[in-house]
Protein backbone atom coordinates (compact mmCIF):
# COMPACT_ATOMS: atom_id res chain seq x y z
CA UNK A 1 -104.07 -107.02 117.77
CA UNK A 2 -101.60 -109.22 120.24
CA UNK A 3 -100.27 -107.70 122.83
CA UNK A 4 -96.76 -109.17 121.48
CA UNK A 5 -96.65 -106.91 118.82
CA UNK A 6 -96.50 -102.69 118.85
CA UNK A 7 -97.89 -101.32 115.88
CA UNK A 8 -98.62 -97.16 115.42
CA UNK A 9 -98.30 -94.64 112.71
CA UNK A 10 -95.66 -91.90 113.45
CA UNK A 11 -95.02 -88.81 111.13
CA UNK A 12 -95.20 -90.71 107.92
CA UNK A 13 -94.15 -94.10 109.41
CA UNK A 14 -95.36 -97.37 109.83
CA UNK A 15 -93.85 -99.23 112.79
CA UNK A 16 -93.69 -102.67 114.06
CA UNK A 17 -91.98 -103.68 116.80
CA UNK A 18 -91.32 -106.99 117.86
CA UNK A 19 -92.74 -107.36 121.89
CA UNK A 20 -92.02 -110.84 123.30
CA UNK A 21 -88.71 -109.97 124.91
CA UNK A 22 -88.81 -112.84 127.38
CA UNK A 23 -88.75 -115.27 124.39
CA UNK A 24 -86.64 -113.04 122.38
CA UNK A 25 -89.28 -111.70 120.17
CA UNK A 26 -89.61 -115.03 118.64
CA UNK A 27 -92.69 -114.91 116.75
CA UNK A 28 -96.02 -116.71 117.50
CA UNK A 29 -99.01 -117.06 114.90
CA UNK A 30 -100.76 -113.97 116.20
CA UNK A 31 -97.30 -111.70 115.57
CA UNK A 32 -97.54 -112.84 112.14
CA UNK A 33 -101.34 -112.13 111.47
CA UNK A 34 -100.76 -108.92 113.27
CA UNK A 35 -98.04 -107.90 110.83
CA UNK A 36 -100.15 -108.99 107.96
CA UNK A 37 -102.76 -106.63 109.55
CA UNK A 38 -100.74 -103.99 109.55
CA UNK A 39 -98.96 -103.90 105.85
CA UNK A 40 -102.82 -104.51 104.55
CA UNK A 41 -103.73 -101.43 106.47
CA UNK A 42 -100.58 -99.16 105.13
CA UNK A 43 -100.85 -100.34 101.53
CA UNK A 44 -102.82 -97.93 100.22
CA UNK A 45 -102.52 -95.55 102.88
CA UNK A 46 -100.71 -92.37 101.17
CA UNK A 47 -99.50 -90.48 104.88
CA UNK A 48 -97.02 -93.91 105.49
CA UNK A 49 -93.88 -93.79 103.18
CA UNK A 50 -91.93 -96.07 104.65
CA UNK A 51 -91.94 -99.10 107.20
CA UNK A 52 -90.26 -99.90 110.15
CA UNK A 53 -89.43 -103.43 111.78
CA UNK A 54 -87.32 -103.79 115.25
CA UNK A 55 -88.16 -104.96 118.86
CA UNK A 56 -88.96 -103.37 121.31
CA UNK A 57 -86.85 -103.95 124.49
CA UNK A 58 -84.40 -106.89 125.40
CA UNK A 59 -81.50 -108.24 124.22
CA UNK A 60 -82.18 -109.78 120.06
CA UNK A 61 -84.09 -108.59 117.43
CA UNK A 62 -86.37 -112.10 117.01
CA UNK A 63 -84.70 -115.55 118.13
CA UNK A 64 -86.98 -117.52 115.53
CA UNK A 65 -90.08 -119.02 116.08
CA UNK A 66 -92.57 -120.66 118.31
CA UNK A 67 -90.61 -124.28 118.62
CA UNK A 68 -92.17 -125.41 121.35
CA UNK A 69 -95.62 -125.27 119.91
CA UNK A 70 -94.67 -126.72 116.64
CA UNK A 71 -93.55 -129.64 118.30
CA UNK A 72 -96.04 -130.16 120.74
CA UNK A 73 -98.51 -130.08 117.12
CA UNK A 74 -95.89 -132.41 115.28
CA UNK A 75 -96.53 -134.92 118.18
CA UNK A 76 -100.16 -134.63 117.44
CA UNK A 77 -101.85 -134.74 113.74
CA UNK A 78 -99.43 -130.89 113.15
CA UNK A 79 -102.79 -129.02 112.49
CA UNK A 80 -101.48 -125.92 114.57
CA UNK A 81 -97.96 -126.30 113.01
CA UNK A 82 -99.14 -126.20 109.21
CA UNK A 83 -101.15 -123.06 110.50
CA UNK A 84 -98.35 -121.58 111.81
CA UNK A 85 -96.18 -122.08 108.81
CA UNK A 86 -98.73 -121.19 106.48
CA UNK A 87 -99.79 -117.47 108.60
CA UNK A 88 -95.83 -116.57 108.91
CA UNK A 89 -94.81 -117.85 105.25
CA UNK A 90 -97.88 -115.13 104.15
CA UNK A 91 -96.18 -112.67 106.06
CA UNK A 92 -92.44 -113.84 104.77
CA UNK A 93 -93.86 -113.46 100.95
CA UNK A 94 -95.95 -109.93 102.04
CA UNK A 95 -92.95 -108.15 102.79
CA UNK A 96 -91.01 -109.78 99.69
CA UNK A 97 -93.57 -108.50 97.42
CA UNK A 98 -94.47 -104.71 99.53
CA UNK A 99 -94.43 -101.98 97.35
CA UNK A 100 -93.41 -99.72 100.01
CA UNK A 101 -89.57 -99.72 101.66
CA UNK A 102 -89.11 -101.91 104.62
CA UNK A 103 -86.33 -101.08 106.89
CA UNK A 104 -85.46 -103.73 109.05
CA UNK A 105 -82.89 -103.38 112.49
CA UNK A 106 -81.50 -106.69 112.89
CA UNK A 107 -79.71 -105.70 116.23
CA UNK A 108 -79.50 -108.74 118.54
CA UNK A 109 -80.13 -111.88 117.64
CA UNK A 110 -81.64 -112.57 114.46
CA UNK A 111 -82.08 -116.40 114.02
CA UNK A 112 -84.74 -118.35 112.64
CA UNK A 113 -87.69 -117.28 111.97
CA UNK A 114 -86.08 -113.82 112.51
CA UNK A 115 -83.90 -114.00 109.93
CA UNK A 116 -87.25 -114.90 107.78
CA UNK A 117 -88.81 -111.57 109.27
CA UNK A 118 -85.86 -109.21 108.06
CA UNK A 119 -84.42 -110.45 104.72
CA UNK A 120 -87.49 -109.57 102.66
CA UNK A 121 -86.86 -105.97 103.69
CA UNK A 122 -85.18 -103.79 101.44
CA UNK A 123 -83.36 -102.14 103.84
CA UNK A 124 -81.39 -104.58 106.57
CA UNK A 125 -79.88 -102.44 109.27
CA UNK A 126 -76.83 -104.98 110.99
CA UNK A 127 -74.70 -103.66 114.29
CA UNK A 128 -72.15 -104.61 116.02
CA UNK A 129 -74.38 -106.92 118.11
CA UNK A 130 -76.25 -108.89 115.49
CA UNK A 131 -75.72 -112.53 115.52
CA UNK A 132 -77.35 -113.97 112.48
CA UNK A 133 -77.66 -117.69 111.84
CA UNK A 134 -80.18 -120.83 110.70
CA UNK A 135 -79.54 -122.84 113.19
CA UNK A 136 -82.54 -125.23 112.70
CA UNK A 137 -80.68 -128.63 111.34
CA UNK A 138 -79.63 -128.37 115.41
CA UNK A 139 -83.29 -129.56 116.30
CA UNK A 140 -84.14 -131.58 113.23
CA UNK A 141 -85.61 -128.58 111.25
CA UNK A 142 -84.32 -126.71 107.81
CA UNK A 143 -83.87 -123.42 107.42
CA UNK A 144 -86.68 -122.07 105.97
CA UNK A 145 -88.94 -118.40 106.04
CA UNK A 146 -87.42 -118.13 102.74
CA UNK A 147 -84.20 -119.86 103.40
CA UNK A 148 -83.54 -121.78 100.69
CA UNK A 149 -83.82 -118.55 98.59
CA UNK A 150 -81.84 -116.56 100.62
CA UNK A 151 -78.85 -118.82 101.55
CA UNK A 152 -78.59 -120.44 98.12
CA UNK A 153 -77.46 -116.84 96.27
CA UNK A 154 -75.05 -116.31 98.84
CA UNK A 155 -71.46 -116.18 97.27
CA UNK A 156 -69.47 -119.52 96.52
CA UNK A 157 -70.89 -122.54 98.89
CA UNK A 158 -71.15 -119.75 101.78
CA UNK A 159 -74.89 -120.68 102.16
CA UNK A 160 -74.59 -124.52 101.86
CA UNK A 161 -72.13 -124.02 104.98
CA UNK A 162 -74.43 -121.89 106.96
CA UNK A 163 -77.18 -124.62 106.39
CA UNK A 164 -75.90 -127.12 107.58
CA UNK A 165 -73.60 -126.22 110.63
CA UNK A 166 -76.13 -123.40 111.87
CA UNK A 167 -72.97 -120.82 112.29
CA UNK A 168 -73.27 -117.52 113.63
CA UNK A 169 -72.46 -114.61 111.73
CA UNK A 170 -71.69 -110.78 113.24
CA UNK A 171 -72.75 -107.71 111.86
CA UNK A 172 -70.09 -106.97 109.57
CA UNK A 173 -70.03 -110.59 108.01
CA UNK A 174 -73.98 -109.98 107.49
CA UNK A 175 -72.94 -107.10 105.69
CA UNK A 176 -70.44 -108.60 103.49
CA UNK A 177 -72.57 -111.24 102.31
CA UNK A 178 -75.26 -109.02 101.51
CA UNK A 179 -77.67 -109.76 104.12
CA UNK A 180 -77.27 -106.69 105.41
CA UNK A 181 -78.02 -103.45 103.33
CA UNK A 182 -76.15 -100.79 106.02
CA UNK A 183 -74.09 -101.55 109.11
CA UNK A 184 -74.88 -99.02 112.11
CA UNK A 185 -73.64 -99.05 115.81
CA UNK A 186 -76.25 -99.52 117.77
CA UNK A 187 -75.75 -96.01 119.36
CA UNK A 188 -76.62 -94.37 115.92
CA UNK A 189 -80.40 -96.59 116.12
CA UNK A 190 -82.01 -93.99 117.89
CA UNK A 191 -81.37 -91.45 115.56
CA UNK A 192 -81.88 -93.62 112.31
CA UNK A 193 -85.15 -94.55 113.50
CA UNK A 194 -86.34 -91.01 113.97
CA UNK A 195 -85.34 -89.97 110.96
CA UNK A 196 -86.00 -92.51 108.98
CA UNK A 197 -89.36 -90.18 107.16
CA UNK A 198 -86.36 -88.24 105.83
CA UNK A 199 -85.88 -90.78 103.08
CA UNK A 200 -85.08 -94.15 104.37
CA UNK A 201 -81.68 -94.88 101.99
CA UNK A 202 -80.54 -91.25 102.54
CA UNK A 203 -80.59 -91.31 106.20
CA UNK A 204 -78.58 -95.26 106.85
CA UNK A 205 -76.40 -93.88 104.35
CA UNK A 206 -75.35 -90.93 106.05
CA UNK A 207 -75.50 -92.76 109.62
CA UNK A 208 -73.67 -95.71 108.57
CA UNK A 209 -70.22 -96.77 109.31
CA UNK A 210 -67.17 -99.12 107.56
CA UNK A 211 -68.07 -102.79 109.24
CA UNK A 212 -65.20 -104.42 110.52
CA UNK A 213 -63.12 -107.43 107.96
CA UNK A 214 -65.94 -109.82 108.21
CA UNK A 215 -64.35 -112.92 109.80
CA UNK A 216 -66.06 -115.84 107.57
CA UNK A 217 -64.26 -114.60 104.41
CA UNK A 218 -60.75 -115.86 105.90
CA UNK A 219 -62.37 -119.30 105.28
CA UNK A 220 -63.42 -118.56 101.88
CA UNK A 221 -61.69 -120.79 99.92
CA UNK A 222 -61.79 -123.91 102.22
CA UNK A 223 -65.71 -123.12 102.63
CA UNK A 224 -66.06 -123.65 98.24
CA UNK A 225 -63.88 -126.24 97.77
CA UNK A 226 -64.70 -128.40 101.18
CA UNK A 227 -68.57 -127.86 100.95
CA UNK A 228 -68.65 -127.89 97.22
CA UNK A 229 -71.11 -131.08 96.38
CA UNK A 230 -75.06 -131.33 96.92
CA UNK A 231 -74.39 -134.53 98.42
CA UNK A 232 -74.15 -134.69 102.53
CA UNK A 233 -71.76 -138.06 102.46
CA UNK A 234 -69.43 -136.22 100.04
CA UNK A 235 -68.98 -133.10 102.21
CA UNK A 236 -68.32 -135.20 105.24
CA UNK A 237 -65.29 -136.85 103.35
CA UNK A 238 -63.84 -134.02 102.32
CA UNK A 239 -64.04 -132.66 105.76
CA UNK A 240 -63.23 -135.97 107.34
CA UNK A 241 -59.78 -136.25 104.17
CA UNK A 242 -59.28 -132.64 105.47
CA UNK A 243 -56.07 -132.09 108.23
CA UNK A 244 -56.82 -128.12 108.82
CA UNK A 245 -58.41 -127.03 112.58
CA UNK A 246 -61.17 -125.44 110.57
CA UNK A 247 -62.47 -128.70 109.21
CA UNK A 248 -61.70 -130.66 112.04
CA UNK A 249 -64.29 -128.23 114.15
CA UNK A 250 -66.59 -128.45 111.41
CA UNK A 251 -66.86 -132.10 110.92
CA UNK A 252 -67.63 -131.83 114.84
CA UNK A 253 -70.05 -129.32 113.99
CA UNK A 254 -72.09 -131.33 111.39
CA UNK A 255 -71.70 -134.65 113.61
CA UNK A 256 -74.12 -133.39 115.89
CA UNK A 257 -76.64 -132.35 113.15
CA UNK A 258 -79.70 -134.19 112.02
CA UNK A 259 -78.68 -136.11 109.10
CA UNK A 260 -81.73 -136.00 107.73
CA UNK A 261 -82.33 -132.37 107.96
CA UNK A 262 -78.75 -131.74 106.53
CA UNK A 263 -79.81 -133.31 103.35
CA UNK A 264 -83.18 -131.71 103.31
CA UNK A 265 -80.94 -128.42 103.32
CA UNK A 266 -78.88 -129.28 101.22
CA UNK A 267 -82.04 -130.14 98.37
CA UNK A 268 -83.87 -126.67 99.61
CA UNK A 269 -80.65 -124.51 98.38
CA UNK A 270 -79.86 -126.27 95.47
CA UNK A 271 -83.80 -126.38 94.38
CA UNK A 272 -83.81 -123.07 95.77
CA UNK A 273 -81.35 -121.55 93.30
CA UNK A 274 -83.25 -121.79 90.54
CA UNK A 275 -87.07 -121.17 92.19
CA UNK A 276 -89.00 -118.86 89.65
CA UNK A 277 -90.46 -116.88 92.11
CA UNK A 278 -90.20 -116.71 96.17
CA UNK A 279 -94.21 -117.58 96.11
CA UNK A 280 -92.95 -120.48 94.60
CA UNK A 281 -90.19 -121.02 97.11
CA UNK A 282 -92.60 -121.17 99.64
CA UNK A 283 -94.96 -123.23 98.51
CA UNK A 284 -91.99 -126.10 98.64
CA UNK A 285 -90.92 -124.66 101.75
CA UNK A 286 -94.49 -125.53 103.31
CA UNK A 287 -95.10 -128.67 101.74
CA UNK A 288 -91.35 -129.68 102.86
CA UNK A 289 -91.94 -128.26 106.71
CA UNK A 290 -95.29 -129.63 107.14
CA UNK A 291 -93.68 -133.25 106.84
CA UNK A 292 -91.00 -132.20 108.78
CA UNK A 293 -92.22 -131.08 111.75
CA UNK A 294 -93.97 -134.54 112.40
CA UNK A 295 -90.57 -136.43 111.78
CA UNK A 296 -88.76 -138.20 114.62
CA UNK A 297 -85.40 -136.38 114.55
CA UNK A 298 -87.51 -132.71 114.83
CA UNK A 299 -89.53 -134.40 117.90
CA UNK A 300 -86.57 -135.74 119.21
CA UNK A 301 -84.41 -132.42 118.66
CA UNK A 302 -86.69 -130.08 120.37
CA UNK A 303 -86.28 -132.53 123.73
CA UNK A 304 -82.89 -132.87 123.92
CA UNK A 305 -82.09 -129.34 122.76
CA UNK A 306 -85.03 -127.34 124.30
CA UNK A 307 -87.01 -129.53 126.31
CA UNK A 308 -84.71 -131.46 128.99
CA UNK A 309 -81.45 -129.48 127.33
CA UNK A 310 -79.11 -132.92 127.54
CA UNK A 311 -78.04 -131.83 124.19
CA UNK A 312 -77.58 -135.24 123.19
CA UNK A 313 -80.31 -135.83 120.18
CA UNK A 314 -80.51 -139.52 119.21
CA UNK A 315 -81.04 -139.06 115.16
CA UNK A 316 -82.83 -141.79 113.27
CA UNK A 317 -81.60 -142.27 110.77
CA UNK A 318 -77.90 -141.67 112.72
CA UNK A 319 -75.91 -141.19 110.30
CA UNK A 320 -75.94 -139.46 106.51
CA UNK A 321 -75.54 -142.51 104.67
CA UNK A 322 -78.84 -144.05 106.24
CA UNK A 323 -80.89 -141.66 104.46
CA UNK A 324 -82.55 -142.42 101.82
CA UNK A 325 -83.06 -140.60 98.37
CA UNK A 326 -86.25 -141.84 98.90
CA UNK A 327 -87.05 -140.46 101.63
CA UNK A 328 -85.81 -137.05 101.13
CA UNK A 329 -87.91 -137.25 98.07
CA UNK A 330 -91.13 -137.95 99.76
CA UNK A 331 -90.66 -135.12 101.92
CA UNK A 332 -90.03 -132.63 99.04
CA UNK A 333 -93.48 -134.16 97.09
CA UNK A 334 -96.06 -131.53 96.61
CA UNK A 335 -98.89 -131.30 98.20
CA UNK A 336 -102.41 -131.64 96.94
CA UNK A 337 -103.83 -128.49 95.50
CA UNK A 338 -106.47 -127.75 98.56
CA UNK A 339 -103.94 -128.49 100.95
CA UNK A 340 -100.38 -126.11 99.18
CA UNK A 341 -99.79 -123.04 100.73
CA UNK A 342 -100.69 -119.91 98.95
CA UNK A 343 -99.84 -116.22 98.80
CA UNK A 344 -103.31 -115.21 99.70
């Protein structure tokens, strides 16, 4: 077991906390295997009822995943990337599919692969200090661990919007969209968390709170009607056609986004919609990010955004129009059978 990862058996619970705190919990291929470890060893195991999943000091819940490695594999033939993806998506469809409840405390930041690490739970625990977001078309990535399931029932064109411009949401707006089950203050943790063997509904319920208005909901309306078509160049005209602040900030937003991860999103959620199963999300999901992550504009936006931090990602192609159908449907081809992720 990794030494990034806390794992024990308390009274009836299983617990896993997240311990990478210098990297924000973001998870590494050993994290992953280690969870997997541990939901193999509670299955059948009749003393744990229910399942716990926070971190363990520091200031966010899990900030995504191991970027720096996935590039550094993307530069190379992507062997360590593809095992990555395929270890964490296992874990991603494991907690999906657990029989047992899963009670997740997204406080901090939950991003990423974090986000992929939390929403399979049946129980989502949000705060007052959860900032929740996909922020991956930022480095040239798509939001995936599950995101094109995920975003794509969100209400209205919510999730189409969160794709592509990476936004932040708080506590209370995770809660109004669903992707948060309770909302807690982060004072009342302590005390969820040790009673959790109680009866894992019972106990949020009686500890949680009225969130706050959730903020995104103001935007609503312009959200539907200004992100309303699967295709990238249309949503930048009606942004672009569009006098309000709010679209002016957003076309700003999406101008600094990989074009060609934009309209990978936008593909994901719209395929994603109608996937017949999440095993069956992920298999796309891993066929899609194993092309990815060897692509020029992922390369290019771990440098400028992680790497030398210039912020200034030179896209290729630069703009929406100069990608191809093509070429967004060679990246969403299946893969051969003995290379496709599987469940087991």
């Amino acid at each position: 077991m990794t030494q990034d990862l806390i794992v024990e058996a308390d009274g009836g619970v299983g617990r896993i906390r997240l311990n990478r705190p210098k990297a924000i919990h973001a998870l590494n291929r050993a994290m992953c295997d280690g969870v997997l470890e541990a939901l193999e060893a509670w299955r059948d195991d009749a003393a744990i009822r229910v399942i716990t999943i926070d971190h363990a000091e520091g200031r966010g819940f899990c900030a995504g995943g191991d970027i720096r490695m996935l590039a550094e594999s993307g530069a190379k033939d992507g062997a360590e990337a593809r095992a990555f993806f395929h270890t964490e998506y296992r874990m991603n469809h494991r907690l999906f599919t657990y029989a047992k409840p899963i009670v997740a405390f997204m406080d901090g930041i939950t991003m990423g692969g974090g986000v992929g690490i939390s929403q399979p739970c049946r129980f989502r625990v949000a705060t007052e200090n959860t900032k929740l977001a996909m922020p991956e078309t930022g480095i040239g990535l798509f939001p995936d661990v599950g995101g094109g399931w995920y975003l794509s029932r969100l209400p209205g064109r919510i999730g189409q919007y969160l794709a592509l411009t990476g936004h932040r949401l708080d506590g209370a707006e995770c809660h109004a969209l669903g992707l948060a089950t309770h909302y807690l203050p982060a004072e009342r943790l302590a005390e969820a968390k040790a009673r959790i063997a109680q009866g894992p509904e019972a106990v949020l319920d009686a500890l949680a709170v009225a969130a706050p208005d959730a903020a995104i909901l103001a935007h609503r309306d312009e959200i539907d009607r200004l992100f309303a078509s699967d295709r990238l160049e249309d949503i930048f005209a009606a942004l672009a056609a569009d006098d309000s602040d709010f679209a002016r900030a957003t076309l700003a937003t999406l101008e600094t986004k990989s074009p060609q991860t934009m309209k990978v999103s936008l593909k994901l959620l719209l395929d994603g919609k109608t996937m017949p199963s999440f095993a069956d999300e992920m298999r796309q999901e891993y066929a899609v990010g194993s092309r990815v992550v060897q692509r020029h504009d992922f390369l290019e936006g771990v440098r400028a955004v992680i790497v030398d931090k210039d912020n200034s990602p030179q896209w290729n192609p630069p703009t929406p129009d100069g990608v191809s159908d093509h070429l967004i449907d060679q990246i969403f081809a299946p893969l051969p059978d003995d290379e496709a992720w599987t469940p087991q």
